[in-house]
Every structure is written in structure tokens, then in C-alpha cells.
C-alpha atoms as a PDB file:
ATOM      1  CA  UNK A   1      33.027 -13.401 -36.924  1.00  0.00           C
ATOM      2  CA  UNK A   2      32.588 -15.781 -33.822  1.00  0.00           C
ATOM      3  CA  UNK A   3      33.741 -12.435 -31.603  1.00  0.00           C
ATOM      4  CA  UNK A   4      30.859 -10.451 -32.969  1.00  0.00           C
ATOM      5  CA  UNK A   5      28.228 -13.534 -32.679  1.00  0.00           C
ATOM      6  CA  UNK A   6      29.824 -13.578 -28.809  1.00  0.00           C
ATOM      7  CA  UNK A   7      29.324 -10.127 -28.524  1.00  0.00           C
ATOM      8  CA  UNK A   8      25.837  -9.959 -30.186  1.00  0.00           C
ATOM      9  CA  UNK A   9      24.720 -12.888 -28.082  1.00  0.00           C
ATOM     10  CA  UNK A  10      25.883 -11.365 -24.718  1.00  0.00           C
ATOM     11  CA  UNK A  11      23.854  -8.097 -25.812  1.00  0.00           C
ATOM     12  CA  UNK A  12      20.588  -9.838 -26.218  1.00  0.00           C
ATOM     13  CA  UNK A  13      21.212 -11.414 -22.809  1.00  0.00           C
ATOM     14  CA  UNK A  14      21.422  -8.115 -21.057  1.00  0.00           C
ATOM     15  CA  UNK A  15      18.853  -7.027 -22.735  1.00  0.00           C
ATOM     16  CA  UNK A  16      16.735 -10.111 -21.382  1.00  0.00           C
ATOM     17  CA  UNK A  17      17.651  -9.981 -18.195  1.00  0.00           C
ATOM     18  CA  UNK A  18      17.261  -5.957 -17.815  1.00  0.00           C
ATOM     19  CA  UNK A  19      13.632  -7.342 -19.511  1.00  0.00           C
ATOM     20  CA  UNK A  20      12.951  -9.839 -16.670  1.00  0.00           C
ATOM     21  CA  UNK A  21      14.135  -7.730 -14.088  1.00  0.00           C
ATOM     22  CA  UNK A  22      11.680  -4.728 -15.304  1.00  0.00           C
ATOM     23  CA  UNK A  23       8.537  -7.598 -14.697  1.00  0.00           C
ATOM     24  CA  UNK A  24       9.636  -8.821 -11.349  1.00  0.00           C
ATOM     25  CA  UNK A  25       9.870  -5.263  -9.884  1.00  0.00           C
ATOM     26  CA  UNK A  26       6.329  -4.154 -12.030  1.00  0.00           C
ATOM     27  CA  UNK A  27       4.630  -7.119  -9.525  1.00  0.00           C
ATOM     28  CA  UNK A  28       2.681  -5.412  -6.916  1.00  0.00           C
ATOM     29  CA  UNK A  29       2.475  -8.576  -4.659  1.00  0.00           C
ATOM     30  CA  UNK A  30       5.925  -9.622  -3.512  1.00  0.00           C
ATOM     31  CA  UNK A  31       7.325 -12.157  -0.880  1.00  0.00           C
ATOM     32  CA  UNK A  32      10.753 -14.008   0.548  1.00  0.00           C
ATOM     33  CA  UNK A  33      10.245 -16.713   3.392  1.00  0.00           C
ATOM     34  CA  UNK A  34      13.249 -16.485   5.273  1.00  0.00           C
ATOM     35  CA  UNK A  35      16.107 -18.645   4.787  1.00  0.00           C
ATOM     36  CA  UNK A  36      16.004 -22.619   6.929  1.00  0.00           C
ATOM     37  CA  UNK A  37      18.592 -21.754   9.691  1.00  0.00           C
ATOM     38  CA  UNK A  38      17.828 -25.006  11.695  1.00  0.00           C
ATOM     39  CA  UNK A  39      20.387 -28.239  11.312  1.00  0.00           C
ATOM     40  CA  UNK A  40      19.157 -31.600  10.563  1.00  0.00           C
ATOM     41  CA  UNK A  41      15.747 -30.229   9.072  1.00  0.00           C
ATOM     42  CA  UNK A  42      14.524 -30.416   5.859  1.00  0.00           C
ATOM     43  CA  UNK A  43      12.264 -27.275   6.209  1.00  0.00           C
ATOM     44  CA  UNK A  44       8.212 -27.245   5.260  1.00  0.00           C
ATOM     45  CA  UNK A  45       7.506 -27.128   1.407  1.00  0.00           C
ATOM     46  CA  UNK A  46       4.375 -25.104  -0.518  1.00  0.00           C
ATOM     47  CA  UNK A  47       3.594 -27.805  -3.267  1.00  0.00           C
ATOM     48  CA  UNK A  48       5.140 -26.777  -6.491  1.00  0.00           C
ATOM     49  CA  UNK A  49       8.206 -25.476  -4.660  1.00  0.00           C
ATOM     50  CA  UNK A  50       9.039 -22.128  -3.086  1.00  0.00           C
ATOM     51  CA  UNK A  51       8.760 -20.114  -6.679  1.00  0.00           C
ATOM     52  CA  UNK A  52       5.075 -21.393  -7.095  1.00  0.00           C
ATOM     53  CA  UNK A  53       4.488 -20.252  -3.223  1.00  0.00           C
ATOM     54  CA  UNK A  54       5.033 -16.832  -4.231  1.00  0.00           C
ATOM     55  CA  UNK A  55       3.174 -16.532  -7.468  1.00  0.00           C
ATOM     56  CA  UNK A  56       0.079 -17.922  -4.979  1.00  0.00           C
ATOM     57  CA  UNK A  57       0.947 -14.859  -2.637  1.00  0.00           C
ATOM     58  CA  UNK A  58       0.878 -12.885  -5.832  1.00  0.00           C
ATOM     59  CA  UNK A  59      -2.212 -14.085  -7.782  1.00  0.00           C
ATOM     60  CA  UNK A  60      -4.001 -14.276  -4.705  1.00  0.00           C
ATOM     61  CA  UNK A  61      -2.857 -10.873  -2.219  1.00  0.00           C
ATOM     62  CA  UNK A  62      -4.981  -8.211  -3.238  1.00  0.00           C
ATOM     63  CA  UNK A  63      -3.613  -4.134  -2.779  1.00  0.00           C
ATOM     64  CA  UNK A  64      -6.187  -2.333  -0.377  1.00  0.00           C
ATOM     65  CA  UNK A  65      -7.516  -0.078  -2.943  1.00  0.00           C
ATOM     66  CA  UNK A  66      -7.795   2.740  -0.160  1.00  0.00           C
ATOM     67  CA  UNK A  67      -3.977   1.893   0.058  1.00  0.00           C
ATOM     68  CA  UNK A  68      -3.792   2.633  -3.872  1.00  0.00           C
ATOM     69  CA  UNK A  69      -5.567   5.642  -3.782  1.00  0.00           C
ATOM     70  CA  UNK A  70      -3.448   7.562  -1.187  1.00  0.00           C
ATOM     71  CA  UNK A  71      -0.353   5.842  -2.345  1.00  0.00           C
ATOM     72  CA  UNK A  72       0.786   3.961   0.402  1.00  0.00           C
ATOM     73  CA  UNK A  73       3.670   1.633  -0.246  1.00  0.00           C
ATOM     74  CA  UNK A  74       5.579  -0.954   2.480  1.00  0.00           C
ATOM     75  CA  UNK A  75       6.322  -4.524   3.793  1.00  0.00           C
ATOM     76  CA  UNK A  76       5.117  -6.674   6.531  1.00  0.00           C
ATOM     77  CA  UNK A  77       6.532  -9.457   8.498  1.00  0.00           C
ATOM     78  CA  UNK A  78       4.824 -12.479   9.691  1.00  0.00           C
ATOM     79  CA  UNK A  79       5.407 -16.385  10.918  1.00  0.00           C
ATOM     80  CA  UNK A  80       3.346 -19.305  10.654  1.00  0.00           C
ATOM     81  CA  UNK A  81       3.602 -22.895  11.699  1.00  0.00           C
ATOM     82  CA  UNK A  82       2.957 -25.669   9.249  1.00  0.00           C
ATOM     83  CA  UNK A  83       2.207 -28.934  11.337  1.00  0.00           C
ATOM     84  CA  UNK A  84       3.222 -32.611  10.826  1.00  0.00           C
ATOM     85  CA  UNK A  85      -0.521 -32.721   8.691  1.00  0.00           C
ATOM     86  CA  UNK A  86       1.253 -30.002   6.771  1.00  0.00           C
ATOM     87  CA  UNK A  87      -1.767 -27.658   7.894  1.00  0.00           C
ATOM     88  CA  UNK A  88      -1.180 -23.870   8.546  1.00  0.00           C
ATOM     89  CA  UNK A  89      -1.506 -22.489  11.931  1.00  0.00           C
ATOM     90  CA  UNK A  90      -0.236 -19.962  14.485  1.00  0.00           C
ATOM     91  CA  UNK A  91      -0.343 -17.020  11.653  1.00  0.00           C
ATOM     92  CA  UNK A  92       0.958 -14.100  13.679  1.00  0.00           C
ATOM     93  CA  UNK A  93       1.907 -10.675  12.497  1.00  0.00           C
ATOM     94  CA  UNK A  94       5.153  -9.689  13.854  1.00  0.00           C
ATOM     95  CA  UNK A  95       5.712  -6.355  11.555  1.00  0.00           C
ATOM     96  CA  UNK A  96       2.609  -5.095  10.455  1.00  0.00           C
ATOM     97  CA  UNK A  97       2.134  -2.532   7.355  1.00  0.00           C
ATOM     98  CA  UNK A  98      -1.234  -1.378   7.463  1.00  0.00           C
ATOM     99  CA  UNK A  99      -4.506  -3.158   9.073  1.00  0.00           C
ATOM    100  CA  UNK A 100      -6.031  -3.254   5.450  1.00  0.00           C
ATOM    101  CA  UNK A 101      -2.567  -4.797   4.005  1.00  0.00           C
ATOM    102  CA  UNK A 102      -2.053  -7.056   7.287  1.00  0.00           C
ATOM    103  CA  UNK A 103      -6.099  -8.854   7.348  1.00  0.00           C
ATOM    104  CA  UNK A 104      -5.301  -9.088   3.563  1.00  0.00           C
ATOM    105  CA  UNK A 105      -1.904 -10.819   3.856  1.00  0.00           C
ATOM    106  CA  UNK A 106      -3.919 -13.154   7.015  1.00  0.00           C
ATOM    107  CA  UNK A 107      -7.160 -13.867   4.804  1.00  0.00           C
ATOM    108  CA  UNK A 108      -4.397 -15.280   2.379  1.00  0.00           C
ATOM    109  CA  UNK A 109      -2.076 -17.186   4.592  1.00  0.00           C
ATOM    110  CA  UNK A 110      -5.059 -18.853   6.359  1.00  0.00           C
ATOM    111  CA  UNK A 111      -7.010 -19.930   3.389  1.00  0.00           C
ATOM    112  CA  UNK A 112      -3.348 -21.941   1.899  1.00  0.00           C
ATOM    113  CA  UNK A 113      -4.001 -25.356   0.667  1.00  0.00           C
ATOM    114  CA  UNK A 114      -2.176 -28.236   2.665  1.00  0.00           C
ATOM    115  CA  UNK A 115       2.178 -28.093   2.756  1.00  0.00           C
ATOM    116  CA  UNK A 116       4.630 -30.906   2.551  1.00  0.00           C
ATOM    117  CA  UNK A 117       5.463 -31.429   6.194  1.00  0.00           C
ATOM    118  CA  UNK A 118       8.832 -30.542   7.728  1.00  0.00           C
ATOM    119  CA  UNK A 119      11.068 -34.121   8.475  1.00  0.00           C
ATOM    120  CA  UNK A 120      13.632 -34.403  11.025  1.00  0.00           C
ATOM    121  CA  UNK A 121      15.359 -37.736  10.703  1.00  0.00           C
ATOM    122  CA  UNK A 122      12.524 -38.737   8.381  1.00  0.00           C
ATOM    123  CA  UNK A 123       9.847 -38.017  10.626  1.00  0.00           C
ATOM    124  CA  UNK A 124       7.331 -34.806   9.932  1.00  0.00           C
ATOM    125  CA  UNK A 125       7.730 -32.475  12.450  1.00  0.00           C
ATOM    126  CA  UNK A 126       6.185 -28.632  12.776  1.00  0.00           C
ATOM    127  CA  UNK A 127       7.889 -25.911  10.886  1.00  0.00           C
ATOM    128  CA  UNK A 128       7.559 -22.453  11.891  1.00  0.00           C
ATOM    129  CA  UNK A 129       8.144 -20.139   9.009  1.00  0.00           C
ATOM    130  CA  UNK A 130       9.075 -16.665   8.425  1.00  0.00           C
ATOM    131  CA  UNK A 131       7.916 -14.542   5.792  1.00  0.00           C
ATOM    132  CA  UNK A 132       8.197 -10.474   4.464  1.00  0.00           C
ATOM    133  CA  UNK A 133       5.536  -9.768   2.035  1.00  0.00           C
ATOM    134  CA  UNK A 134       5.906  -6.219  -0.114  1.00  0.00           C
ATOM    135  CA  UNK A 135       2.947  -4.146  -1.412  1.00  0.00           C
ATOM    136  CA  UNK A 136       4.628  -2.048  -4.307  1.00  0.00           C
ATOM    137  CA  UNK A 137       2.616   0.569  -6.295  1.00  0.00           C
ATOM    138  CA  UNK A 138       2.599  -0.176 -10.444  1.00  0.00           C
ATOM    139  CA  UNK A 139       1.335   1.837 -13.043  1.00  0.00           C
ATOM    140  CA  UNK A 140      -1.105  -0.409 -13.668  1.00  0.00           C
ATOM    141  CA  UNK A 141      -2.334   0.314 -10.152  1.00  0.00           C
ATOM    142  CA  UNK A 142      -1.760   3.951 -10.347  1.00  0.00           C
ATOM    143  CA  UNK A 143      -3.771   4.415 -13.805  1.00  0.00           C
ATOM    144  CA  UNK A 144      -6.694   2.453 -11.254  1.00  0.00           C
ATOM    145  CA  UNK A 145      -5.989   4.909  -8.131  1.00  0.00           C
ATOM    146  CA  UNK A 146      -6.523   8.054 -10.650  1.00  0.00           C
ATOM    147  CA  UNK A 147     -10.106   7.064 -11.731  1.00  0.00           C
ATOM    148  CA  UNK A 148     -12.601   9.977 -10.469  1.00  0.00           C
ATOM    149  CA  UNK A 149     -14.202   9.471  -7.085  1.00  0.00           C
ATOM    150  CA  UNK A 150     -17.359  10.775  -8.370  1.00  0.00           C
ATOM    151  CA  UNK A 151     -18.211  11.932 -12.017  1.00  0.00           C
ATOM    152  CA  UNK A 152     -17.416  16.282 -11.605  1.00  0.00           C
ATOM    153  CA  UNK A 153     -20.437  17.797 -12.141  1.00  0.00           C
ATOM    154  CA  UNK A 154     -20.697  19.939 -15.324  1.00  0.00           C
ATOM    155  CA  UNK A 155     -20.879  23.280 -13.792  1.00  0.00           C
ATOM    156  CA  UNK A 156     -17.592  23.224 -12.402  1.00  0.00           C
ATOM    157  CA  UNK A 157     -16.069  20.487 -14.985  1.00  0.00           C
ATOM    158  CA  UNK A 158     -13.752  19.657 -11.648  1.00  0.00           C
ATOM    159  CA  UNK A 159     -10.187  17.689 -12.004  1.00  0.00           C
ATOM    160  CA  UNK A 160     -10.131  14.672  -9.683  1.00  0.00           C
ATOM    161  CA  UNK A 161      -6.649  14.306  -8.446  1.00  0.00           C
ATOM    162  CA  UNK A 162      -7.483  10.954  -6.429  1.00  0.00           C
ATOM    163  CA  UNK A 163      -3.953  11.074  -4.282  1.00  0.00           C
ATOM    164  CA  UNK A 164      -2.521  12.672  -0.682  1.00  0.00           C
ATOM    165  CA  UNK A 165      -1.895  15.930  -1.666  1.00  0.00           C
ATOM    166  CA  UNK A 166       2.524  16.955  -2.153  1.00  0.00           C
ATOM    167  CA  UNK A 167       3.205  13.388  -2.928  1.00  0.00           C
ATOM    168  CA  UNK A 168       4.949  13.518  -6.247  1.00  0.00           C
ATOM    169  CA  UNK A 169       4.277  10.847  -9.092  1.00  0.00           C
ATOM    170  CA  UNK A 170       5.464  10.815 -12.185  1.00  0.00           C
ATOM    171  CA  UNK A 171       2.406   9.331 -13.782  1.00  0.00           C
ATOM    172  CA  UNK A 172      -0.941  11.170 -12.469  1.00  0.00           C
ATOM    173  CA  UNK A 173      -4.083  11.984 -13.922  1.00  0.00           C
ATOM    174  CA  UNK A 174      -2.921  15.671 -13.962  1.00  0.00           C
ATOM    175  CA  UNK A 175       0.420  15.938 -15.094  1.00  0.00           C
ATOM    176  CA  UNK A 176       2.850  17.883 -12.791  1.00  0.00           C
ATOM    177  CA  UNK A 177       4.229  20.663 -14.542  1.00  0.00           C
ATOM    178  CA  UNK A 178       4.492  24.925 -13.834  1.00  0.00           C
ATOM    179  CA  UNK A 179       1.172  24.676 -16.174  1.00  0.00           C
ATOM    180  CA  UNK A 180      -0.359  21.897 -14.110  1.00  0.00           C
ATOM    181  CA  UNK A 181      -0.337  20.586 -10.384  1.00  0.00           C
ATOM    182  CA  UNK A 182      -2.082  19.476  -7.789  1.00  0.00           C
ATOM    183  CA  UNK A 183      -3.635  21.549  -4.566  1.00  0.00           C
ATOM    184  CA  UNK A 184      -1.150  21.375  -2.194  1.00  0.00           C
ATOM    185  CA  UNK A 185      -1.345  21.560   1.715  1.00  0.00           C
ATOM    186  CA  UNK A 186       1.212  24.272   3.076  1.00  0.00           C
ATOM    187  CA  UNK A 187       4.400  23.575   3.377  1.00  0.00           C
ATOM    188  CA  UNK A 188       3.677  19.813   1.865  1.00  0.00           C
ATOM    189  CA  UNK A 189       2.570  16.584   3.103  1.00  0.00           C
ATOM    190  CA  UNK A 190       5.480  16.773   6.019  1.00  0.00           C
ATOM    191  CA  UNK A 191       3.356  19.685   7.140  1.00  0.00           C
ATOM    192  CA  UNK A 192       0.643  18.400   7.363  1.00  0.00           C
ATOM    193  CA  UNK A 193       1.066  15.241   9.012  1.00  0.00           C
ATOM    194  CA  UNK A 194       2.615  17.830  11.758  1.00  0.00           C
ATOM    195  CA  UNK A 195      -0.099  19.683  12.126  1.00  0.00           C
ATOM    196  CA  UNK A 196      -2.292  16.526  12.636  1.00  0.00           C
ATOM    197  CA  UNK A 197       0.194  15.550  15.062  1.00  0.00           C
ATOM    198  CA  UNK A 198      -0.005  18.883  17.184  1.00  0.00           C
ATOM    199  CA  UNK A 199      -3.293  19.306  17.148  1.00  0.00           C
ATOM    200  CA  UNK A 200      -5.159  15.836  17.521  1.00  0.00           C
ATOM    201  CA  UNK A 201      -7.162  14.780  20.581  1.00  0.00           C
ATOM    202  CA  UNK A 202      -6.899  10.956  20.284  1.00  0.00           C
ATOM    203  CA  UNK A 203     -10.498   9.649  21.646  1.00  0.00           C
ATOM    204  CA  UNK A 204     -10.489   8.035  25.145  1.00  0.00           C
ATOM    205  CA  UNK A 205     -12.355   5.125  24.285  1.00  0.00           C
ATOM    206  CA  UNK A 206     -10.160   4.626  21.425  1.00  0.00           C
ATOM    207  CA  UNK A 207      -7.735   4.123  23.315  1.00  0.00           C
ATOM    208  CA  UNK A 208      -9.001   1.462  26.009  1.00  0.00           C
ATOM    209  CA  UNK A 209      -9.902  -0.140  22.713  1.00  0.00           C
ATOM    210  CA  UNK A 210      -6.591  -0.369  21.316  1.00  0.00           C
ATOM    211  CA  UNK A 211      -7.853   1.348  17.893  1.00  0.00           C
ATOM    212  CA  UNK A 212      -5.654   2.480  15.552  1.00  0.00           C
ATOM    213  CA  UNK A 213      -5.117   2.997  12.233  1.00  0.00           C
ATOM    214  CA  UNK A 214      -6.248   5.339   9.220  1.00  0.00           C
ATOM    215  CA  UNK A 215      -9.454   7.661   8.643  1.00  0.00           C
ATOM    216  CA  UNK A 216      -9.694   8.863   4.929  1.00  0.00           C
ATOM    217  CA  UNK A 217     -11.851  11.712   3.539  1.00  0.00           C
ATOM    218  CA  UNK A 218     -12.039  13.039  -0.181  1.00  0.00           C
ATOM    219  CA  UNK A 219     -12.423  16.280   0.211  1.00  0.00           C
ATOM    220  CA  UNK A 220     -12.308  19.453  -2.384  1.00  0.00           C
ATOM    221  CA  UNK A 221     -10.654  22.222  -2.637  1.00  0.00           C
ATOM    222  CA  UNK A 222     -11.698  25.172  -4.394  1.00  0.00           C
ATOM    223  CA  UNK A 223      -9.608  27.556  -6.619  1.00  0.00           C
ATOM    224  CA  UNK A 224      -9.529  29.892  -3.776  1.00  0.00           C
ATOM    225  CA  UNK A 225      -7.707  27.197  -1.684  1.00  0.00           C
ATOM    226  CA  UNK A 226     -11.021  26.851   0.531  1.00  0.00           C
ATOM    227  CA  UNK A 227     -11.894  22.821   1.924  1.00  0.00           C
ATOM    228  CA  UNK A 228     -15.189  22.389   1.117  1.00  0.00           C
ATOM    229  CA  UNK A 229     -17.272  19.036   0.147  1.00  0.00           C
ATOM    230  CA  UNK A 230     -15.526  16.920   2.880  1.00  0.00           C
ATOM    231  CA  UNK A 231     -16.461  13.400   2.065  1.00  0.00           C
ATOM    232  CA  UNK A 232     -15.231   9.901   4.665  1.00  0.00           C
ATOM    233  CA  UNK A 233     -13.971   7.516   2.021  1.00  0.00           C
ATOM    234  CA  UNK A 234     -12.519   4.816   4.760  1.00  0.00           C
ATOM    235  CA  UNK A 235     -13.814   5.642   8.423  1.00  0.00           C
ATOM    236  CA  UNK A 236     -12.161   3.824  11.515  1.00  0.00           C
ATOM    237  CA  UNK A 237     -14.010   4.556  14.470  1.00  0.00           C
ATOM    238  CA  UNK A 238     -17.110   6.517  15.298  1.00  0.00           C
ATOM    239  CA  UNK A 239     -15.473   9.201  17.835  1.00  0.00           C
ATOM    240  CA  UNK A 240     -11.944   8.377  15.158  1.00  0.00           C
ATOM    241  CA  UNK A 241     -13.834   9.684  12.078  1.00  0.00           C
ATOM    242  CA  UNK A 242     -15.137  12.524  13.687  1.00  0.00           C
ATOM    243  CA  UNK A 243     -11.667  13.537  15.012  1.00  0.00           C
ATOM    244  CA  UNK A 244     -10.499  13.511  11.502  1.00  0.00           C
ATOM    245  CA  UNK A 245     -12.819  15.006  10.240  1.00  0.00           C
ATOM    246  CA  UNK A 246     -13.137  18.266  12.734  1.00  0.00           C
ATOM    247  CA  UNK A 247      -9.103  18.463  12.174  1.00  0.00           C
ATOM    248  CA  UNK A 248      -9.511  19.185   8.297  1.00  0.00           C
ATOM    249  CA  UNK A 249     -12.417  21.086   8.832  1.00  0.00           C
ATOM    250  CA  UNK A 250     -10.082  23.232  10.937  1.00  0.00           C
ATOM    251  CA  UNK A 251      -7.229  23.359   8.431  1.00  0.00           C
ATOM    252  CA  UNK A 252      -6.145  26.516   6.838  1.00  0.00           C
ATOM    253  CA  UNK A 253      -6.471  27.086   3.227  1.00  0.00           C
ATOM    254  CA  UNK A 254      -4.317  24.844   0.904  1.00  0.00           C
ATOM    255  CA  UNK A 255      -2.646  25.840  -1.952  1.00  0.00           C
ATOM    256  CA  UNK A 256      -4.806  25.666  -5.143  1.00  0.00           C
ATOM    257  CA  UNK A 257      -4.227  23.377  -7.778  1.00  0.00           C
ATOM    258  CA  UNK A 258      -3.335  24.865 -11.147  1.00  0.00           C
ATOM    259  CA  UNK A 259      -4.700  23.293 -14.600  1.00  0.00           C
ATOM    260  CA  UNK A 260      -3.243  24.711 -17.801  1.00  0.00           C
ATOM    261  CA  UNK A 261      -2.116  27.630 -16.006  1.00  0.00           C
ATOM    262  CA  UNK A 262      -4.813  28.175 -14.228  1.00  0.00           C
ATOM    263  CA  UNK A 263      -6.218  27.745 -10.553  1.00  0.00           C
ATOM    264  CA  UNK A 264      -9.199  25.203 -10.679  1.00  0.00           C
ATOM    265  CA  UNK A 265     -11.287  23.167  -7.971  1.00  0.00           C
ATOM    266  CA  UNK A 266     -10.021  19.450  -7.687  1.00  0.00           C
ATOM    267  CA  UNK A 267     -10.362  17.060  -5.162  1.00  0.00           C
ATOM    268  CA  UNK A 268      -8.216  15.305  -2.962  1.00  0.00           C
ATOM    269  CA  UNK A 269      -7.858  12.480  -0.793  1.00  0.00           C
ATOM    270  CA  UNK A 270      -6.687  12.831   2.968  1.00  0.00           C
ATOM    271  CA  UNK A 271      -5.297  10.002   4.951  1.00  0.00           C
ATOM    272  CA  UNK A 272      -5.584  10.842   8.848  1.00  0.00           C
ATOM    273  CA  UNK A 273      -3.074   8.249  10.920  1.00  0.00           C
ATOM    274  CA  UNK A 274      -4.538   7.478  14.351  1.00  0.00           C
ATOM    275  CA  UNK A 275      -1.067   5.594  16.374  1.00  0.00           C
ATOM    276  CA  UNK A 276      -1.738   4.617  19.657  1.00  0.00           C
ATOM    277  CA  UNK A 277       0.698   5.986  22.340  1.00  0.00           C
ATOM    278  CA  UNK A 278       3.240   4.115  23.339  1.00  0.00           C
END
């Protein structure tokens, strides 16, 4: 009898922890400050304790909903100094993500309310910290990404597919299937990221400006595989966006998305990297 109640209890505790385990990784906000590695200090502490630091990151990080809708995923690194006032300062990116993730993960850091101070022999000191903070995609955030753009006008009664075309997901608003999937570019999203590569002219005055980053246009493509209705949903800069969008212009004809067996118009959206040369 007291093996079985051993047995029955260790179950439900597997079960719990497989339970809590299943929340942490459904948070779309996630951070770890990097371990104290310096002697003889007792490092900088977020009031509340380290735990209640990240659940601030959490409630208060936003996901760049442009970021959501092409389903964009990744981490960033960054320090900051908290001074003998226990006031942040010197916030510096030293890994960035994305500029709509990184000013996000900034606004955040800057607008922290007031540390406990580092000590060193019982005097505060500044602290530099470290910190990685994760943007992970959730269903909940997924369900969000696949709202419609624009309601489809009746005539055409078009499907919305509100993601970069090729990337697979197992939960979209059309269901991948031989009956059902979305327009694809061809020879998949590796393909065409190359064929941005290859054929972009990256504006001069971009570059003395030291602009980069990401131009995105919804854009439609017909059940012919024809671009039509090209759309900027997140421009970057003037002579930027119109790079972008002369490339898809240019684009050959996509691979139409099939509904319930059938090819149909949908739309799509386009991410166009602009990275600097090094």
C-alpha cells in the first residue's frame, strides 16, 4: 500500500512539473542576467529578487507585432550599470535581435524603477550587469499574427495567410495539408532570401547613414501565382522601401496557394533584410 501511494505520488509530481515546464516555455518574454563572477561583491538586486525581475521583463516587454506577423523568433544581449543610487544607466546593446525587439527591450530597461545598490565591503558601489532576453513565438501570439490584414473583399472571398511565405507552422489560419497550403516562393524561403541577396542595390545614402534593418510589404498573390496588390506594412527608409519594393515587383511568379484542393488568391507578408556591409 505505502509503495503504490509512493508511486502514485511521484506520478502526480511528474505530471506537475512536465505542467510547469509547459508554462515557462509558453512565455513569450524571457530573460537570465548573467551569473555575479566578481569576488567580494554582493551583486545589484531588482526589488523583489531576481524571479520578480523577470516577470517585470515579462509583463512589461512587448513582441513587435511586425515581428509576430512574419514569425521572427531570437535573443538579444545587453549590459547595464546600476549605480551606488541604485539608478540604471549605461544600457548598451551588445547582441542585438532586431531594431523593433532591441528599442523595445531599451524602452523597458530604461524606464526600471530604482535597484538595491551593489556593496563591496558594505559600501554601494556600481554594478554592471549582463542580461539575454528571448522573444519566443506562442500560440497565443500566433492565433494574433493570423488575423486578416484587411477584411477580403467579397468578390474574391480571399484567404489571408498573414506569414513569410515556406515557413512551416503547425498552427496557421490555413491548415497545411496536400488539400491546403500556402503560396509559396520557388524553391522556399532559402530561395528567396538568395535572390534578394543577388539582386539588391543597397542605397548609397543608406549606407553613410548606417541604416539597416527590415522593409515589410503584404502583398497578394493570385491563383495564377502572379504578385499583385503590393502593400508596405513596416517601411525603413525612403530610397530602403523603394528597393524592396522594386525587388518583389521584379520577382517571378510564386507558387499558388491551394485551399481545399484548389488554387486560390491569398496574401502574404514579405520581410526584405537590409544588412549593412561589413
Amino acid at each position: 500500500m505505502i509503495f503504490y501511494m509512493m508511486r502514485k505520488t511521484l506520478a502526480l509530481l511528474i505530471i506537475l512539473f512536465s505542467f510547469l515546464n509547459a508554462l515557462q516555455a509558453q512565455e513569450p518574454i524571457t530573460a537570465r542576467l548573467a551569473p555575479n563572477s566578481i569576488p567580494n561583491i554582493a551583486p545589484a538586486q531588482f526589488t523583489g529578487g531576481e524571479n520578480n525581475f523577470y516577470k517585470y521583463l515579462s509583463d512589461n516587454i512587448k513582441y513587435p507585432p511586425v515581428l509576430i506577423k512574419i514569425k521572427l523568433e531570437g535573443s538579444l544581449d545587453l549590459k547595464f550599470t546600476i549605480d551606488k543610487q541604485g539608478k540604471v544607466k549605461n544600457i548598451e546593446i551588445i547582441r542585438g535581435f532586431d531594431p523593433d525587439a532591441d528599442d523595445e527591450v531599451l524602452r523597458v530597461v530604461r524606464t526600471m524603477p530604482a535597484w538595491i545598490p551593489a556593496k563591496e565591503n558594505e559600501e554601494t558601489v556600481d554594478y554592471i550587469h549582463h542580461l539575454t532576453v528571448a522573444f519566443t513565438l506562442t500560440e497565443g501570439l500566433i492565433e494574433q499574427s493570423e488575423k486578416p490584414v484587411e477584411e477580403p473583399t467579397p468578390e474574391t472571398a480571399k484567404t489571408v495567410v498573414p506569414l513569410i511565405a515556406e515557413q512551416p507552422q503547425e498552427d496557421t489560419a490555413l491548415k497545411e495539408d496536400n488539400l491546403n497550403h500556402a503560396p509559396k516562393f520557388p524553391g522556399g524561403t532559402e530561395a528567396m532570401e538568395a535572390y534578394f541577396k543577388k539582386n539588391m542595390k543597397y542605397p548609397k545614402r543608406a549606407i553613410e547613414y548606417g541604416i539597416e534593418g527590415r522593409v515589410v510589404f503584404n502583398l497578394e498573390i493570385s491563383a495564377e501565382g502572379k504578385i499583385s496588390n503590393i502593400r508596405l506594412f513596416k517601411g525603413l527608409f525612403y530610397e530602403c522601401n523603394e528597393e524592396a519594393y522594386y525587388l518583389i515587383k521584379k520577382m517571378p511568379d510564386w507558387i499558388p496557394g491551394i485551399k481545399d484542393g484548389k488554387p486560390a488568391a491569398m496574401q502574404v507578408m514579405v520581410p526584405v533584410a537590409f544588412t549593412l556591409p561589413k
